[in-house]
Protein backbone atom coordinates (compact mmCIF):
# COMPACT_ATOMS: atom_id res chain seq x y z
CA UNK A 1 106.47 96.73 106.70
CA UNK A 2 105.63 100.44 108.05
CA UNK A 3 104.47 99.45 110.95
CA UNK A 4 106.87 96.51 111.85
CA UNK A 5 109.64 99.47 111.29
CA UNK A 6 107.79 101.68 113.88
CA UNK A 7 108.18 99.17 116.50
CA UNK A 8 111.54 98.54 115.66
CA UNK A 9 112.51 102.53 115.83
CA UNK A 10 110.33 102.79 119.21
CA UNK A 11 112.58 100.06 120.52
CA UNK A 12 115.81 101.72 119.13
CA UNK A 13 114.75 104.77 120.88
CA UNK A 14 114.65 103.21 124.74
CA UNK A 15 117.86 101.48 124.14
CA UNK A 16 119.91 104.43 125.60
CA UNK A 17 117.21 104.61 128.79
CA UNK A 18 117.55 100.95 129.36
CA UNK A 19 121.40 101.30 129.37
CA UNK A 20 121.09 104.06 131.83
CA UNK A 21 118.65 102.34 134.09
CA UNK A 22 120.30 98.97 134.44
CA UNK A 23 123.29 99.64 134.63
CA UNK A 24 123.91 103.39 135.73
CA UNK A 25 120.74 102.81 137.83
CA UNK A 26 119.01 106.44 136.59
CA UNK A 27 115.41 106.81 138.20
CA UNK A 28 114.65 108.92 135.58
CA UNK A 29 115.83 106.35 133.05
CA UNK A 30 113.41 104.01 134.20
CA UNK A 31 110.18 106.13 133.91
CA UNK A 32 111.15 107.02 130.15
CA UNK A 33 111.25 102.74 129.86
CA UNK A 34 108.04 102.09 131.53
CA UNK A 35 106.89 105.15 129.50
CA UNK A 36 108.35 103.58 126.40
CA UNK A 37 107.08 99.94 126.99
CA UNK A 38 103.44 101.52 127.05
CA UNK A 39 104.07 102.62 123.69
CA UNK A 40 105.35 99.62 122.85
CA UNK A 41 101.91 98.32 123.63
CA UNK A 42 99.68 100.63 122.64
CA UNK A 43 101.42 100.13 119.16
CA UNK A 44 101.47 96.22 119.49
CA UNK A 45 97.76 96.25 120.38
CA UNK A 46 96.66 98.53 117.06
CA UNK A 47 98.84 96.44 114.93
CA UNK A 48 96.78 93.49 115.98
CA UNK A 49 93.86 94.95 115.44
CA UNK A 50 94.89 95.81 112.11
CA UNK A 51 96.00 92.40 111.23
CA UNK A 52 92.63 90.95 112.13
CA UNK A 53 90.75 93.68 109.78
CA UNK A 54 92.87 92.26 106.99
CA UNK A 55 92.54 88.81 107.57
CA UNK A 56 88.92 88.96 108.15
CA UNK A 57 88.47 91.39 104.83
CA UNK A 58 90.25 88.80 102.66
């Protein structure tokens, strides 16, 4: 459950950004979302992998 919280608190964390990007239209905003949403995948991506050293280990 560790990591599903980390993805929830990284998407928690560009809430504000996407507020201010859609609908105040902040340019700045919207680099800190596209900077975000790399996390996002990054994170995503090693939780995957981690998930498939389990289930292959058991």
């Amino acid at each position: 459950m560790k990591r599903f919280n980390e993805v929830r608190d990284l998407i928690a964390s560009l809430e504000g950004d996407f507020e201010k990007f859609y609908d105040k239209k902040n340019q700045a905003a919207g680099t800190r979302v596209r900077k975000g949403m790399q996390d996002l995948k990054n994170l995503a991506q090693e939780i995957r992998i981690e998930v498939q050293d389990i289930k292959n280990k058991a």
